[in-house]
N, C-alpha and C. Protein backbone atom coordinates (compact mmCIF):
# COMPACT_ATOMS: atom_id res chain seq x y z
N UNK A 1 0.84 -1.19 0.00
CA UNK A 1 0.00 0.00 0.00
C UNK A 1 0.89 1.25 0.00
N UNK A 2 0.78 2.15 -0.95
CA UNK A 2 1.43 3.45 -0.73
C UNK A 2 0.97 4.07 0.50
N UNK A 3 1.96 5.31 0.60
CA UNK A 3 1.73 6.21 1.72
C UNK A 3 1.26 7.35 1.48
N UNK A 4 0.62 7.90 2.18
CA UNK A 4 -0.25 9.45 1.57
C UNK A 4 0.85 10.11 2.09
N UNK A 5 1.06 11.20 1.32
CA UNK A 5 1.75 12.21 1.21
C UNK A 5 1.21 14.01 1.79
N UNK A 6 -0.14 13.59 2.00
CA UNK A 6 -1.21 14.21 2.36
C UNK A 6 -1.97 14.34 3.53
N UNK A 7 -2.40 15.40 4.75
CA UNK A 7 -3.20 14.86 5.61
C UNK A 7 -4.67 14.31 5.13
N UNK A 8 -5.37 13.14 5.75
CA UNK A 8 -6.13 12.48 5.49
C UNK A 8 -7.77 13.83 5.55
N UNK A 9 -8.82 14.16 4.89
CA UNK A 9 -9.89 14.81 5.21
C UNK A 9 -10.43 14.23 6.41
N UNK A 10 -10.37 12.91 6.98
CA UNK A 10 -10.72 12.51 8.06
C UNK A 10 -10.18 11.83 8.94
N UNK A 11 -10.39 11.97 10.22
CA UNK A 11 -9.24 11.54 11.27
C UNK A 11 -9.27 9.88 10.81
N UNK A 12 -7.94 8.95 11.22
CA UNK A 12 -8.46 7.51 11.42
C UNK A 12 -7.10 7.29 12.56
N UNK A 13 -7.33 6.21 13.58
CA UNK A 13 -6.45 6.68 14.40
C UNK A 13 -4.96 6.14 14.11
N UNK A 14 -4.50 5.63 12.75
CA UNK A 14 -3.60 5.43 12.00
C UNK A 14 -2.66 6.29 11.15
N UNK A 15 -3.23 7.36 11.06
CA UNK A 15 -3.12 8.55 10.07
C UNK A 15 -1.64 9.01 10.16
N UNK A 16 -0.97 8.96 11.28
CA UNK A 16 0.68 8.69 11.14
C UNK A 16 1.33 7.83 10.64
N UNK A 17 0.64 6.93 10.89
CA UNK A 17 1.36 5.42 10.22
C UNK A 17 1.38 5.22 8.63
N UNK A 18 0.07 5.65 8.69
CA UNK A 18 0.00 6.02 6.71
C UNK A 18 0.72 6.92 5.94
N UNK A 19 1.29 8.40 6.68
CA UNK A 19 1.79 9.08 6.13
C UNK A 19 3.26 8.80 5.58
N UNK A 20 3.45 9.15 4.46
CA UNK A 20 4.93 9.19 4.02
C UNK A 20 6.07 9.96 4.92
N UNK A 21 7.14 8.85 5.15
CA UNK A 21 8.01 9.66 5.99
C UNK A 21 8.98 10.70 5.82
N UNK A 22 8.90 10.77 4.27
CA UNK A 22 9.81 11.51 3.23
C UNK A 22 9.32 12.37 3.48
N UNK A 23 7.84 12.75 3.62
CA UNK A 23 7.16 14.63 3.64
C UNK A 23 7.27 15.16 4.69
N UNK A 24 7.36 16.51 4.31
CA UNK A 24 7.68 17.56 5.47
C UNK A 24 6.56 17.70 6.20
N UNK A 25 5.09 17.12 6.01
CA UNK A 25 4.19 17.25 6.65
C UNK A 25 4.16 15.99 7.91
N UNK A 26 4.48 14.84 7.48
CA UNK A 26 5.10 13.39 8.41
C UNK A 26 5.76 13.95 9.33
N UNK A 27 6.73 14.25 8.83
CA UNK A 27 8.37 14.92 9.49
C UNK A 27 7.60 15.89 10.94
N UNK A 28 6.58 16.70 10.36
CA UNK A 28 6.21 18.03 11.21
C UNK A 28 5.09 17.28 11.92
N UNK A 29 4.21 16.31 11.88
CA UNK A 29 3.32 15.45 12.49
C UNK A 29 4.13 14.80 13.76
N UNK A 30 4.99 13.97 13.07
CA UNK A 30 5.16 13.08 13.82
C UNK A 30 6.19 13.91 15.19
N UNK A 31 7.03 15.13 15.18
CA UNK A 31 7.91 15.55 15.83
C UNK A 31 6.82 16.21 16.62
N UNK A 32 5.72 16.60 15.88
CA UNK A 32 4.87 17.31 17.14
C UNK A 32 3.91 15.98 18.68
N UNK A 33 4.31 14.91 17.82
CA UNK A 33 3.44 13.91 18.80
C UNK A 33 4.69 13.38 19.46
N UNK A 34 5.66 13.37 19.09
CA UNK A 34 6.89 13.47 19.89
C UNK A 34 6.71 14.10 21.40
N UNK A 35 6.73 15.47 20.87
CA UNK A 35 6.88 16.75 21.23
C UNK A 35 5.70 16.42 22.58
N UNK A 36 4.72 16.52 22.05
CA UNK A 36 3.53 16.65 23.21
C UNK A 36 3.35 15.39 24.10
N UNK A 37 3.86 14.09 23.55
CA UNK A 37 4.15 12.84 24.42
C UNK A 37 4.84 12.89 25.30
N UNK A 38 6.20 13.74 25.11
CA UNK A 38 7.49 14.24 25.97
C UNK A 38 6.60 15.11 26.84
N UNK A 39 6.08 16.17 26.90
CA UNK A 39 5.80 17.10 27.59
C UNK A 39 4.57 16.60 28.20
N UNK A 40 3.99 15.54 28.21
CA UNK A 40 2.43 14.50 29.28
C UNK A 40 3.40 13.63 29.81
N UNK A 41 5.18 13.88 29.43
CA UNK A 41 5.66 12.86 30.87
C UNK A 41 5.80 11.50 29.93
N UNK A 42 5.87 11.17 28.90
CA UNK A 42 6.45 10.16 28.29
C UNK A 42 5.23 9.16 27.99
N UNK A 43 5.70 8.20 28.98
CA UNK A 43 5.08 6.81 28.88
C UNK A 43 2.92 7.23 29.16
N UNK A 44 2.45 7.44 27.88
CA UNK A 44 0.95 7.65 28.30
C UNK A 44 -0.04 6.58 28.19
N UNK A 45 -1.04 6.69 28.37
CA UNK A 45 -1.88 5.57 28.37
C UNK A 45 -2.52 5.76 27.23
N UNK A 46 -2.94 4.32 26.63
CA UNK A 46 -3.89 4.52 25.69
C UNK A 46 -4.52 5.26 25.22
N UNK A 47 -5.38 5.76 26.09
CA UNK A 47 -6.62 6.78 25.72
C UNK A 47 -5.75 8.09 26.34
N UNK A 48 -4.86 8.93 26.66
CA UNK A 48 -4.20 9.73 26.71
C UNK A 48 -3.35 9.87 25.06
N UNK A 49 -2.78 8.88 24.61
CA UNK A 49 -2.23 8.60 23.39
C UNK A 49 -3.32 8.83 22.04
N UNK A 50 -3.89 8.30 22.41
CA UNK A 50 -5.30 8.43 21.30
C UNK A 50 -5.74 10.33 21.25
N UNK A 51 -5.96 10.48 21.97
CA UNK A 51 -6.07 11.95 22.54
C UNK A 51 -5.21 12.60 22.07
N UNK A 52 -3.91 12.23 21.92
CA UNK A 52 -2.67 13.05 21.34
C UNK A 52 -2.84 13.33 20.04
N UNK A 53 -3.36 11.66 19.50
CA UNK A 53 -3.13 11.63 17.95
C UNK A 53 -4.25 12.52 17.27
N UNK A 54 -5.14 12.81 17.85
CA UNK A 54 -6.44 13.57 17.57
C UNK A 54 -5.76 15.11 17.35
N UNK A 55 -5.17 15.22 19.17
CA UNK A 55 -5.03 17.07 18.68
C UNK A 55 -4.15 17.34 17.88
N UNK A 56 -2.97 16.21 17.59
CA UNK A 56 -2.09 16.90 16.34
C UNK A 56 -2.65 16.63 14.88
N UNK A 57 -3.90 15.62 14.33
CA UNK A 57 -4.81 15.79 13.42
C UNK A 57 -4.89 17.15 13.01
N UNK A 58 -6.33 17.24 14.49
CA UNK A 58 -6.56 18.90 14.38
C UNK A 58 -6.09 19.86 14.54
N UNK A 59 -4.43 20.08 15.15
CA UNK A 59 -3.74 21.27 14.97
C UNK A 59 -3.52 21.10 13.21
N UNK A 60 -3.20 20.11 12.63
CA UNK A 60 -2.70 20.13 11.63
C UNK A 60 -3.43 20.16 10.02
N UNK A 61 -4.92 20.02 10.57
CA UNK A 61 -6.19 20.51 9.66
C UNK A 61 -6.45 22.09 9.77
N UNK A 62 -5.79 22.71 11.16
CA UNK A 62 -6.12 24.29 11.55
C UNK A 62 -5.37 24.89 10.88
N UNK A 63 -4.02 24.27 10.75
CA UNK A 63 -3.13 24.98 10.10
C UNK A 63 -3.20 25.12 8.61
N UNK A 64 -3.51 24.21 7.92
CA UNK A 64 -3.78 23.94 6.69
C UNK A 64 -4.98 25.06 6.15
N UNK A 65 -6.12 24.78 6.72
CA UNK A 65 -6.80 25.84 6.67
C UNK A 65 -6.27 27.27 6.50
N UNK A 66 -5.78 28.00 7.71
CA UNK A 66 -5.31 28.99 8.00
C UNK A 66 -4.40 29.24 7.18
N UNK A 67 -3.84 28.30 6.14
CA UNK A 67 -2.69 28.44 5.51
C UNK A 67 -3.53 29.18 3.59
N UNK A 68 -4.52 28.04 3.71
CA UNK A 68 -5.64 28.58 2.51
C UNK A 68 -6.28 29.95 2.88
N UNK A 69 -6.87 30.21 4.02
CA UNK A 69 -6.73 31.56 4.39
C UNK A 69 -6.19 32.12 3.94
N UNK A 70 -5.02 32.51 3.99
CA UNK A 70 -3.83 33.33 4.04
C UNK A 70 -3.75 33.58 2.00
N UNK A 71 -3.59 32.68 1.70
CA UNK A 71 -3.59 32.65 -0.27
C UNK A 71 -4.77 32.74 -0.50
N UNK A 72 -6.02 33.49 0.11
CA UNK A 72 -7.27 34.07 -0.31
C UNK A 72 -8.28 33.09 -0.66
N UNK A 73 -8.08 32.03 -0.59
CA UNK A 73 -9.17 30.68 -1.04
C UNK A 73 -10.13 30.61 0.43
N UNK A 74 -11.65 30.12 -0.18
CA UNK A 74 -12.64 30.14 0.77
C UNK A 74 -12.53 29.21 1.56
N UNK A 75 -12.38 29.15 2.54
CA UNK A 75 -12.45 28.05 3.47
C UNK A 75 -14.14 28.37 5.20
N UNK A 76 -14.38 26.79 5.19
CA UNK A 76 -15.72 27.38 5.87
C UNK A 76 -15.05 27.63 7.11
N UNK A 77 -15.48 28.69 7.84
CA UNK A 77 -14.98 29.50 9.16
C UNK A 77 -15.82 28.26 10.69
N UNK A 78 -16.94 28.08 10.10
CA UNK A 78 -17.67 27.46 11.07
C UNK A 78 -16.97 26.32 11.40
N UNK A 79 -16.31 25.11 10.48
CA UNK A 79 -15.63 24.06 10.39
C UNK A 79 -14.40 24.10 10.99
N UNK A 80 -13.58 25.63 10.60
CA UNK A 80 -12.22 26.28 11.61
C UNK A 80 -12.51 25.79 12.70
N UNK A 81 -13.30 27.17 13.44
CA UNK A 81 -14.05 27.29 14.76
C UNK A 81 -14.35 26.38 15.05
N UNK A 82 -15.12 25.20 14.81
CA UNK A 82 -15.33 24.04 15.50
C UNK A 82 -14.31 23.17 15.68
N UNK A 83 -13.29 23.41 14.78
CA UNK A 83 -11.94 22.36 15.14
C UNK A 83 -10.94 22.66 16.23
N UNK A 84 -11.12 24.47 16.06
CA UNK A 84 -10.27 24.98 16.82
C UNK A 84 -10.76 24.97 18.82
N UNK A 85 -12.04 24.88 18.55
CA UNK A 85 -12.49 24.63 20.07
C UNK A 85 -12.33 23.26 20.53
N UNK A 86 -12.30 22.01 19.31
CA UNK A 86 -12.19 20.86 19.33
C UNK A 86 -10.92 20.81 20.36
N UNK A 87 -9.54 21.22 19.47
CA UNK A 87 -8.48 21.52 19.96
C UNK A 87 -8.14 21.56 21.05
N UNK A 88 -8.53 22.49 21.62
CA UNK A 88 -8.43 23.41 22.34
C UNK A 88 -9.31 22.54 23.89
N UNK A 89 -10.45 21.94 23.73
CA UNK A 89 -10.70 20.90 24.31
C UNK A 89 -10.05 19.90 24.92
N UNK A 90 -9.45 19.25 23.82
CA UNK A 90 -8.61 18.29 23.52
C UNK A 90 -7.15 18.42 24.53
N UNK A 91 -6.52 19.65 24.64
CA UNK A 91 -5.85 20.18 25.17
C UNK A 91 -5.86 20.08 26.48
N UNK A 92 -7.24 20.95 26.86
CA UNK A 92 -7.60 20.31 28.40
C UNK A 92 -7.55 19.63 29.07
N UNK A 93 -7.72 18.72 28.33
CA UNK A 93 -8.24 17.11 28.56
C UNK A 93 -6.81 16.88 29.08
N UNK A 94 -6.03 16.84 28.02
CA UNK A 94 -4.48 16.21 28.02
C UNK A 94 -4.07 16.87 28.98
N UNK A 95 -4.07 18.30 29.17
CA UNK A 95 -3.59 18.92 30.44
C UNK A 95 -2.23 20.28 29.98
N UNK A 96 -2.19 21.01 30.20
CA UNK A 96 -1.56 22.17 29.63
C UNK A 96 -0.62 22.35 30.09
N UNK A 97 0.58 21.69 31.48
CA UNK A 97 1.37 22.38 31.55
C UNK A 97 2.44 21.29 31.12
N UNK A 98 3.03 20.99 31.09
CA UNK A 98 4.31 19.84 31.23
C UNK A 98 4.69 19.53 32.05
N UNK A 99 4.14 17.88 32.16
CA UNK A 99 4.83 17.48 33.06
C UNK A 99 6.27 16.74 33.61
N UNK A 100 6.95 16.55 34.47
CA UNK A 100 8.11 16.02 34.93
C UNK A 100 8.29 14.67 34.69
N UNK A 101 9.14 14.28 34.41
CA UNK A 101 9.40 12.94 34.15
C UNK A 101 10.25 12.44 35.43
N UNK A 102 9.71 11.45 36.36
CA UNK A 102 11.42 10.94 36.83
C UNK A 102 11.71 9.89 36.85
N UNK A 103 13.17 10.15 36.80
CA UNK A 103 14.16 9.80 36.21
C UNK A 103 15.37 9.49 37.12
N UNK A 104 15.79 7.81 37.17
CA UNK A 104 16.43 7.71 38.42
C UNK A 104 18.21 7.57 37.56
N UNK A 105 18.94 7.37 38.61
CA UNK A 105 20.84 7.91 37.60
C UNK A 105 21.01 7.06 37.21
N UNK A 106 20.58 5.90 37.27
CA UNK A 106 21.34 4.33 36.09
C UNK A 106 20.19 4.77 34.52
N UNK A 107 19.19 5.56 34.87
CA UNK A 107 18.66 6.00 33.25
C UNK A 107 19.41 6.75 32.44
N UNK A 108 19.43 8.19 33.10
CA UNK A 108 20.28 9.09 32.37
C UNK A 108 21.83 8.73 32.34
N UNK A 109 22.47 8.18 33.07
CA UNK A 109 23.49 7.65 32.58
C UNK A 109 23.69 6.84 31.27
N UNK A 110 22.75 5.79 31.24
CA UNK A 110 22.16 5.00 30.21
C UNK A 110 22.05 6.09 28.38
N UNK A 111 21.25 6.65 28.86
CA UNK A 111 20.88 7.64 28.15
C UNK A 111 21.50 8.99 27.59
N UNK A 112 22.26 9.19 28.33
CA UNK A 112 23.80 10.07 28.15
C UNK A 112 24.50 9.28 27.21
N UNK A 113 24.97 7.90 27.79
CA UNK A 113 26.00 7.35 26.98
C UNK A 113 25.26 6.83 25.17
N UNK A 114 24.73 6.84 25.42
CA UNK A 114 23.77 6.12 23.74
C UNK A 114 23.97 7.81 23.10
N UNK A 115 24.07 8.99 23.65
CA UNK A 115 24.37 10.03 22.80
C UNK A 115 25.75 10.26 22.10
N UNK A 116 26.39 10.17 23.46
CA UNK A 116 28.09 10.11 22.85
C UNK A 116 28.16 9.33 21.58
């Protein structure tokens, strides 16, 4: 099966896995679920994870939008707005500040040395 190169018009909770890893849109997906996995403290649960994969969907349908915005093409505002509260929801849920990871010294040692 090829890989879309494209975000999907509708969520499926695979939609990373499908994407091509060559595109800068993959590349910018997947570093943001990185990104927000790291900052809920790593190791999440299922339905915390699922939750993730949703709001970087919909950050990444907002942006797209906002991006057609911007080059003057019609885009429906109501569909924005509802994604963007989606979001923004979604957010809540997950929790807004970052949390701490810990981390005992045979890890980061561990983890130090695999950088060198």
């Amino acid at each position: 099966m090829a890989k879309q190169s494209a975000l999907p018009d509708d969520y499926s909770p695979d939609f990373l896995e499908k994407l091509d890893g060559r595109s800068s849109l993959a590349r910018a997906v997947r570093s943001r679920y990185a990104e927000l996995v790291g900052d809920l403290g790593g190791d999440l649960s299922y339905q915390r994870r699922s939750l993730a994969k949703r709001v970087i969907w919909l950050e990444a349908t907002v942006e797209q939008a906002e991006a057609a915005l911007a080059r003057g093409e019609e885009v429906d505002l109501g569909a924005l707005t509802q994604r963007i509260n989606s979001m923004i929801g979604l957010y809540k849920t997950l929790g807004l500040d970052r949390v701490q990871r810990e981390v005992n010294l045979s890890d980061f040692l561990a983890a130090r040395e695999g950088k060198s």
